[in-house]
N, C-alpha and C. Protein backbone atom coordinates (compact mmCIF):
# COMPACT_ATOMS: atom_id res chain seq x y z
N UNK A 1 29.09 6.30 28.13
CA UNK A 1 30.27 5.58 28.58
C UNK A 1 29.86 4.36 29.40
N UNK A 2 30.64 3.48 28.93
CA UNK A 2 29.73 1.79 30.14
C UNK A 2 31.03 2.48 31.41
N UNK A 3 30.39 1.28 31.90
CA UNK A 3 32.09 1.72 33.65
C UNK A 3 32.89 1.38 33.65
N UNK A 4 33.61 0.31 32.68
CA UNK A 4 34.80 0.23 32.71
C UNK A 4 35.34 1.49 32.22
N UNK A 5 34.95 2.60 30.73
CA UNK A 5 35.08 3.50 30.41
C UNK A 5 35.17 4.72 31.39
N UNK A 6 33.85 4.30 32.22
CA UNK A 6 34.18 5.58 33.94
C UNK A 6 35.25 5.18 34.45
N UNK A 7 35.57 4.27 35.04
CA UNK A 7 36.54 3.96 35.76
C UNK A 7 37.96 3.84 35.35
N UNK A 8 38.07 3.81 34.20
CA UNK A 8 39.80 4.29 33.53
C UNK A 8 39.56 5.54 33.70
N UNK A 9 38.75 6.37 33.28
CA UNK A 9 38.50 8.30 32.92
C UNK A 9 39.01 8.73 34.92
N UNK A 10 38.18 7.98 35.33
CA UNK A 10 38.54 8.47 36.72
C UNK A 10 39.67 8.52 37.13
N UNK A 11 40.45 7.29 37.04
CA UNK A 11 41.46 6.55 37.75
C UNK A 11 42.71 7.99 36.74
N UNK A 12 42.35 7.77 35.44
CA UNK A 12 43.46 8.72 35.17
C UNK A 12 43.55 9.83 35.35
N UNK A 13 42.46 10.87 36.01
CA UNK A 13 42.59 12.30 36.62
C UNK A 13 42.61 11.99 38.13
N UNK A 14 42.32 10.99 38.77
CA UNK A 14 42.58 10.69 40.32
C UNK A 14 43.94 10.34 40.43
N UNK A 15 45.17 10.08 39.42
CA UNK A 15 46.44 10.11 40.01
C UNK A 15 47.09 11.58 40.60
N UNK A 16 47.00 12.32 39.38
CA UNK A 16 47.44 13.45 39.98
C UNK A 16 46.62 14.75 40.85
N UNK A 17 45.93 14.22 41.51
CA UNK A 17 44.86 14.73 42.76
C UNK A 17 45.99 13.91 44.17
N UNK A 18 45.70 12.54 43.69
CA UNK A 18 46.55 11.70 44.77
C UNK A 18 47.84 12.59 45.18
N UNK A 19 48.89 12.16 43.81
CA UNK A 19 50.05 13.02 44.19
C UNK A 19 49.95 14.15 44.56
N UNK A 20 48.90 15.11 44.59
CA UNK A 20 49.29 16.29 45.08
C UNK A 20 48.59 16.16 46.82
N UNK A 21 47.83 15.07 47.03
CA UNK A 21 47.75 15.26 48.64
C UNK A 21 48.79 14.71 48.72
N UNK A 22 49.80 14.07 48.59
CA UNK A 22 50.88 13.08 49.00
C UNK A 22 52.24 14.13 49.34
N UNK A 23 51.91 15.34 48.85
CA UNK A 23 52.64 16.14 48.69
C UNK A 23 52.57 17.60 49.62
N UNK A 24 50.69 17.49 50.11
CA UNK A 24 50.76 18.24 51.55
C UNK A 24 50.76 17.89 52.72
N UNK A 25 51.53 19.27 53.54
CA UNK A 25 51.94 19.37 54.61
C UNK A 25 51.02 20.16 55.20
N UNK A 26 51.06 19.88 56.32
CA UNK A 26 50.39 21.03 57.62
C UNK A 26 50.30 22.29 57.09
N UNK A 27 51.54 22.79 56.58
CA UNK A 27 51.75 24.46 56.17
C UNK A 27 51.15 24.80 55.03
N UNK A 28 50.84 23.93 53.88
CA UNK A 28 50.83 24.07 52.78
C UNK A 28 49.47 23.56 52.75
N UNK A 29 48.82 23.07 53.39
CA UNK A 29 47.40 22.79 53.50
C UNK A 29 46.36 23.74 54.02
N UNK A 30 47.19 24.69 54.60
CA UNK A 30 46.37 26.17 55.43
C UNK A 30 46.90 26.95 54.28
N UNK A 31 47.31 27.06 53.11
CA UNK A 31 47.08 27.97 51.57
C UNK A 31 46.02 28.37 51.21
N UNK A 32 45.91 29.78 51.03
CA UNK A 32 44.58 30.36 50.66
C UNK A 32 44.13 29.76 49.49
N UNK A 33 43.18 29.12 49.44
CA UNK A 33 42.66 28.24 47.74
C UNK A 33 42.11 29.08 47.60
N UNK A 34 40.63 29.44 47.83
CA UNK A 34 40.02 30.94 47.49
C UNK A 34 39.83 32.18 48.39
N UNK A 35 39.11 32.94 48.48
CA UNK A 35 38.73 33.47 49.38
C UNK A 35 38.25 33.28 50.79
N UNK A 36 37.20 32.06 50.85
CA UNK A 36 37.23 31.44 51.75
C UNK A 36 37.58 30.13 52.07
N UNK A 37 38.34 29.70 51.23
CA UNK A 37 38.77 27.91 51.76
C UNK A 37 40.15 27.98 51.61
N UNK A 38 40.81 27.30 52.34
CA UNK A 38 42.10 26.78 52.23
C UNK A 38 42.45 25.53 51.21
N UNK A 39 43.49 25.12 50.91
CA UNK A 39 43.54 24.05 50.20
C UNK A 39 43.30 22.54 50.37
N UNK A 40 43.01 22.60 51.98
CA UNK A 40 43.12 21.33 52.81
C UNK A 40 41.24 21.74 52.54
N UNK A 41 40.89 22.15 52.80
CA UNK A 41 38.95 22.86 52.48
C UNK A 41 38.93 22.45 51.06
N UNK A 42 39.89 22.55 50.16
CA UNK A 42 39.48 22.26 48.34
C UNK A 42 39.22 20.94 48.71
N UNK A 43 40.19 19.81 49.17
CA UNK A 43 40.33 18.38 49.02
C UNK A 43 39.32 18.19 49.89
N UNK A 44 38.77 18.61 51.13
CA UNK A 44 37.73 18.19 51.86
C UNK A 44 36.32 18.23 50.86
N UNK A 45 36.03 19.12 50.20
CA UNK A 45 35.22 19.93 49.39
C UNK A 45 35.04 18.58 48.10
N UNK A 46 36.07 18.00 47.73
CA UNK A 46 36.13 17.06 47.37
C UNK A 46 35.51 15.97 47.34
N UNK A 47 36.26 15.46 48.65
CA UNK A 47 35.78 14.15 49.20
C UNK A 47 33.86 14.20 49.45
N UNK A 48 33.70 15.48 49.79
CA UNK A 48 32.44 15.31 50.32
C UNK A 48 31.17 15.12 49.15
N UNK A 49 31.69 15.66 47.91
CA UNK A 49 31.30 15.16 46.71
C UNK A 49 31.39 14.20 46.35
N UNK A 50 32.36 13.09 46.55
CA UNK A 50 32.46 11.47 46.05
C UNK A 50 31.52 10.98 46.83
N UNK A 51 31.70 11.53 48.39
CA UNK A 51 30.94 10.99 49.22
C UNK A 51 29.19 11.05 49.00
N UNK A 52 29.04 12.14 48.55
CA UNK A 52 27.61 12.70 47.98
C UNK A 52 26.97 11.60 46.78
N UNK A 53 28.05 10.99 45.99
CA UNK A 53 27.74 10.64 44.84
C UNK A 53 27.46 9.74 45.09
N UNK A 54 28.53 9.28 46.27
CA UNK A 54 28.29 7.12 46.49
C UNK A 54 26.86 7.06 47.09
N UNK A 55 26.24 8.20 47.70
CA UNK A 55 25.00 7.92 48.34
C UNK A 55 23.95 8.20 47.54
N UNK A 56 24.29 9.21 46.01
CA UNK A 56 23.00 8.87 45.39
C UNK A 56 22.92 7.82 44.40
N UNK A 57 24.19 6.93 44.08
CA UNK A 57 24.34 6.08 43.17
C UNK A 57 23.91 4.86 43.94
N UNK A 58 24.07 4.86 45.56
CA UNK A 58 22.94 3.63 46.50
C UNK A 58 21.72 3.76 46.21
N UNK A 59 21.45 5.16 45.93
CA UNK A 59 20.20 5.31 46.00
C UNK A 59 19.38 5.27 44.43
N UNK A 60 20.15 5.06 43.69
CA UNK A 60 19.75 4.79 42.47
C UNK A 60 19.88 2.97 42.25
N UNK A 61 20.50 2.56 42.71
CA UNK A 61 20.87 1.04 42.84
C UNK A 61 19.63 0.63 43.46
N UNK A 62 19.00 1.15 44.34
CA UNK A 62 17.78 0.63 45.65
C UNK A 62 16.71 1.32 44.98
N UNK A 63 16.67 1.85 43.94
CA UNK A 63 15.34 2.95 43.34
C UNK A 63 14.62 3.59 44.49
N UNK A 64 15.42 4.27 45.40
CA UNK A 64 14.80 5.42 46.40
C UNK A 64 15.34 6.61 45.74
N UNK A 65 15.96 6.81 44.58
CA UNK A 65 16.45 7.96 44.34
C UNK A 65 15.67 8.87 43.59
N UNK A 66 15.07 10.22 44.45
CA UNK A 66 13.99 10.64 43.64
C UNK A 66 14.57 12.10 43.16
N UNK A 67 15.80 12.29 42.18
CA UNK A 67 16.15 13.38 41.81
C UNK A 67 17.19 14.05 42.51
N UNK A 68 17.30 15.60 41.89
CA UNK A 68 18.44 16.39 42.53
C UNK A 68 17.87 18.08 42.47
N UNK A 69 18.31 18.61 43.44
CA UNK A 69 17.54 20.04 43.07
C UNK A 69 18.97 21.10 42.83
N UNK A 70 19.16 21.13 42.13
CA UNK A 70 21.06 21.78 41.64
C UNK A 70 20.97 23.42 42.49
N UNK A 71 19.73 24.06 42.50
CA UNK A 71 19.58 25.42 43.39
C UNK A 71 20.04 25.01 44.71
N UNK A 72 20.43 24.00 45.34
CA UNK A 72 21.31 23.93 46.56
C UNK A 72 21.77 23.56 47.19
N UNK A 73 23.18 23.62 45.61
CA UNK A 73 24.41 23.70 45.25
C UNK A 73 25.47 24.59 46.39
N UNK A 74 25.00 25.44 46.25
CA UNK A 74 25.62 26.78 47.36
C UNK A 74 25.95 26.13 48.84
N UNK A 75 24.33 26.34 49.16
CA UNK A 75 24.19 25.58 50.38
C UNK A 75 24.62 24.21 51.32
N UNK A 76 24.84 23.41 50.31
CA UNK A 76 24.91 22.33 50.55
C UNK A 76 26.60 22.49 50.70
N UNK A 77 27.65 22.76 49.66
CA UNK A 77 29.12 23.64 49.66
C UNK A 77 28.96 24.21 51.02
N UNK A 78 28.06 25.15 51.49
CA UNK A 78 28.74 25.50 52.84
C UNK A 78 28.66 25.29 54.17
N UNK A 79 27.64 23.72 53.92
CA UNK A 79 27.43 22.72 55.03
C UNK A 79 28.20 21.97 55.20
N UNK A 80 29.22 21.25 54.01
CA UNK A 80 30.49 20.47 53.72
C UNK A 80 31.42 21.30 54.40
N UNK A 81 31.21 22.64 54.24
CA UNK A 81 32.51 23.14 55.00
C UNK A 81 32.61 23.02 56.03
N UNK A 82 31.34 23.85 56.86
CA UNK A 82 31.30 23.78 57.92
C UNK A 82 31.56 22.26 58.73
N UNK A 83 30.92 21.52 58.40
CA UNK A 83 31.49 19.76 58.77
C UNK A 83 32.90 19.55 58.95
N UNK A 84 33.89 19.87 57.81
CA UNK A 84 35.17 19.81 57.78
C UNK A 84 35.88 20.41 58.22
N UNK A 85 35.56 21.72 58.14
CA UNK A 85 36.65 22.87 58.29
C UNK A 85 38.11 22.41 59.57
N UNK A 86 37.07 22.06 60.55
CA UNK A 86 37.99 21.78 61.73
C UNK A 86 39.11 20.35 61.80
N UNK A 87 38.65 19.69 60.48
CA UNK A 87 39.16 18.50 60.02
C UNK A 87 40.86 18.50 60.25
N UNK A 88 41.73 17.81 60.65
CA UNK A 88 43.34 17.70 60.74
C UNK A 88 43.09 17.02 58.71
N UNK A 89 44.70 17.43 58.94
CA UNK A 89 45.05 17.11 57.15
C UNK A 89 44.69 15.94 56.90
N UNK A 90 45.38 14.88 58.08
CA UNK A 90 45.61 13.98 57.68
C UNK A 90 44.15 13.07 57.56
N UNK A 91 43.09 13.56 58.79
CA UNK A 91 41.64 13.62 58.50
C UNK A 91 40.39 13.77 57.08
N UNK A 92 41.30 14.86 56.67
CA UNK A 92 40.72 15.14 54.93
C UNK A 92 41.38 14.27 54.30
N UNK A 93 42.20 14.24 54.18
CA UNK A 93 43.21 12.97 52.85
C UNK A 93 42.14 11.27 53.29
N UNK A 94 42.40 11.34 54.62
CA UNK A 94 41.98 9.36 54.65
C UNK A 94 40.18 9.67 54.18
N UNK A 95 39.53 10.62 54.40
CA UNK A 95 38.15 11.03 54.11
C UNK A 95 38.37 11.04 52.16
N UNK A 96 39.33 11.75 51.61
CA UNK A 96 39.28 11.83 50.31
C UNK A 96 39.42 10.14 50.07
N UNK A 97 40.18 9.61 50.10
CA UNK A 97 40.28 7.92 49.80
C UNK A 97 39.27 7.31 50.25
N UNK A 98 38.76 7.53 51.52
CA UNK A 98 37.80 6.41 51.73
C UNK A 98 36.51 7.20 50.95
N UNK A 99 36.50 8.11 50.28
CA UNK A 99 35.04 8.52 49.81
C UNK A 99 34.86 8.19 48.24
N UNK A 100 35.68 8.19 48.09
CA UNK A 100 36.85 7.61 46.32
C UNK A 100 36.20 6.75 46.73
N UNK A 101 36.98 5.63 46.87
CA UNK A 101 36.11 4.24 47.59
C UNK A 101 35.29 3.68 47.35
N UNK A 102 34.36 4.77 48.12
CA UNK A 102 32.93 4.56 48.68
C UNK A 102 32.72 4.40 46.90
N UNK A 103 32.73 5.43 46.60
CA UNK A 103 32.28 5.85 44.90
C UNK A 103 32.17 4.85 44.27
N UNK A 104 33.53 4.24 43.90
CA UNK A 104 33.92 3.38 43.37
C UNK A 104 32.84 2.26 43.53
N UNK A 105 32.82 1.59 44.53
CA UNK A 105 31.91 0.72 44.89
C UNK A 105 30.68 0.87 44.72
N UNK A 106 30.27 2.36 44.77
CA UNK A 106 29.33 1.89 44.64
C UNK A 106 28.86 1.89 42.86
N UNK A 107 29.60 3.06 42.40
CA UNK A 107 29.18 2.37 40.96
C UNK A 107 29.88 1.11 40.30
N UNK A 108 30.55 0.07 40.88
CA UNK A 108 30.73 -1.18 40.32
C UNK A 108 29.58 -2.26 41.04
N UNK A 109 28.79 -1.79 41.84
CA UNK A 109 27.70 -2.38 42.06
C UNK A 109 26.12 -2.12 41.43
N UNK A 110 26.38 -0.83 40.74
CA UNK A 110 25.01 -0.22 40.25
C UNK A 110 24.74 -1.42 38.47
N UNK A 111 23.50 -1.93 39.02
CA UNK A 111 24.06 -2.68 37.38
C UNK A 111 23.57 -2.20 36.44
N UNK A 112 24.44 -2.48 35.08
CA UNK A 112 24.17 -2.35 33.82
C UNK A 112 23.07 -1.48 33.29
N UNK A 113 22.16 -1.58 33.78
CA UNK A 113 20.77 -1.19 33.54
C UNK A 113 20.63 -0.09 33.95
N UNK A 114 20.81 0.09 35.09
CA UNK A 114 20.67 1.03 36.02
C UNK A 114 21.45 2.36 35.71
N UNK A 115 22.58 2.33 34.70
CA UNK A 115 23.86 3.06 34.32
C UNK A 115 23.11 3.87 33.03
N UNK A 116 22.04 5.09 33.97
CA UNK A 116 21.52 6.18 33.37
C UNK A 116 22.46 7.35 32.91
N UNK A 117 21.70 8.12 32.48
CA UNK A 117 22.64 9.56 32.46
C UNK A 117 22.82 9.84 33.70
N UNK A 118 21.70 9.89 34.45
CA UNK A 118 21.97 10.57 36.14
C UNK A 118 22.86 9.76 36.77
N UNK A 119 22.75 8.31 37.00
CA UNK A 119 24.39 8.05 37.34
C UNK A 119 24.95 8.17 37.20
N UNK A 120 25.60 8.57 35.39
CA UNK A 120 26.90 8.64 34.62
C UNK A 120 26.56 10.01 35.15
N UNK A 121 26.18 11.00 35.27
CA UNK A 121 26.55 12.39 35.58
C UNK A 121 26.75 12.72 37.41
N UNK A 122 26.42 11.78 38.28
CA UNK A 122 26.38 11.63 39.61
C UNK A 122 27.93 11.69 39.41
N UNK A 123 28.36 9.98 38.82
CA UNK A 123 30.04 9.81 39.00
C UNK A 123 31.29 10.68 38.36
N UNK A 124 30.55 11.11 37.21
CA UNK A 124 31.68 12.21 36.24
C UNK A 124 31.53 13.55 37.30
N UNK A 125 30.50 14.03 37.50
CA UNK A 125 30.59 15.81 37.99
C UNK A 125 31.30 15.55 39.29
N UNK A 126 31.32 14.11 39.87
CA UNK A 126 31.88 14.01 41.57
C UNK A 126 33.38 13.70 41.40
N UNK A 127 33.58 13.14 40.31
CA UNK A 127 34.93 12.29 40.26
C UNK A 127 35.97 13.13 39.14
N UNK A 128 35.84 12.67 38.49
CA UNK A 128 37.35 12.96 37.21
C UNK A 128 36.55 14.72 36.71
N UNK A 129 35.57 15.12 36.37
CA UNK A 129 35.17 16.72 36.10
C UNK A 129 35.70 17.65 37.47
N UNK A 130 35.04 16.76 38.25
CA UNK A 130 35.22 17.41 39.42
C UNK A 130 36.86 17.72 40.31
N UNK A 131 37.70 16.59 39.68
CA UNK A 131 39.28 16.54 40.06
C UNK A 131 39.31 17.90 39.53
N UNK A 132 39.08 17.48 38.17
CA UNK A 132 39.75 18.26 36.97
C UNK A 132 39.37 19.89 37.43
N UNK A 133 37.92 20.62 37.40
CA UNK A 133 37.69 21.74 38.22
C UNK A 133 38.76 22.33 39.39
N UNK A 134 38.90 21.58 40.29
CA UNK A 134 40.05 22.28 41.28
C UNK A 134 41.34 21.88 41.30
N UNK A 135 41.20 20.63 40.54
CA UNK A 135 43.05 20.29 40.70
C UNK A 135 44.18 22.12 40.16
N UNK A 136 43.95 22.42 39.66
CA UNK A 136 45.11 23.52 38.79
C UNK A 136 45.11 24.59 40.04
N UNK A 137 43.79 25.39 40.26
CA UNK A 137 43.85 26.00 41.70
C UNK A 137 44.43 25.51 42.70
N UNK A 138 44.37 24.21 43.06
CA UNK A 138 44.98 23.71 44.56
C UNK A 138 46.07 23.96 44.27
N UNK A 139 46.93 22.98 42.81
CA UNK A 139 48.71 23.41 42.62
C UNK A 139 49.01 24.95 43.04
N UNK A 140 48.72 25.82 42.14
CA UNK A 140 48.71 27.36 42.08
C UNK A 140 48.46 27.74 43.81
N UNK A 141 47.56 27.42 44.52
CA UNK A 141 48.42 27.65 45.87
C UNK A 141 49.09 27.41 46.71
N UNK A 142 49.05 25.84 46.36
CA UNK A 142 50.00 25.28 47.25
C UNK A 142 51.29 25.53 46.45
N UNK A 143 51.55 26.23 45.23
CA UNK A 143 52.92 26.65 44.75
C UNK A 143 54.07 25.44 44.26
């Protein structure tokens, strides 16, 4: 996919992510999403992945980027939490946009060349796969 191709794919599973933070409240943001996260924890859980992505897609832009080790995956999920957990709603939502953002930017700066598989899989697994993964759970508890 070139990026204009990322960036429509994104933009059209990032509307209805949007509308559904636009749509929580205080009450409805403390919803059990799984076992251990709330739904305001899904969208944090989120952001911290765009946020993850914009920093290895800098780092693929600057060629300091020396790989990914996917075994910790886990770990890394329950360092994001811990960071957030204590986050106010309205704290996670401006964190989900400004990490979108971040993303964004930074793959409209990564050039041409540079637009490997590992980038294209940095921005898809963080962005529009990654909506797509929890968006249906978040609805389903927030009801």
């Amino acid at each position: 996919m070139t990026k204009d191709e990322l960036f429509r794919v994104e933009e059209a599973a990032w509307k209805p992510l949007h509308d559904l933070t636009h749509e929580l409240r205080t009450d409805t943001a403390e919803c059990p999403y799984t076992d251990l996260w709330t739904v305001k924890d899904g969208v944090a859980h989120i952001a911290c992945w765009q946020a993850e992505a914009a920093q290895m897609l800098t780092r693929i832009r600057e060629g300091t980027y020396d790989g990914w080790d996917e075994g910790r995956e886990d770990e890394i999920n329950a360092s994001f939490h811990a960071s957030t957990r204590e986050l106010p709603l309205d704290g996670v939502i401006a964190s989900l946009h400004a990490s979108r953002t971040r993303m964004l930017e930074e793959l409209d700066l990564l050039p041409e060349e540079l637009l490997d598989d590992e980038a294209r899989s940095w921005f898809v697994e963080s962005g529009h796969e990654h909506y797509a993964e929890h968006l249906d759970g978040l609805r389903r508890a927030v009801g």
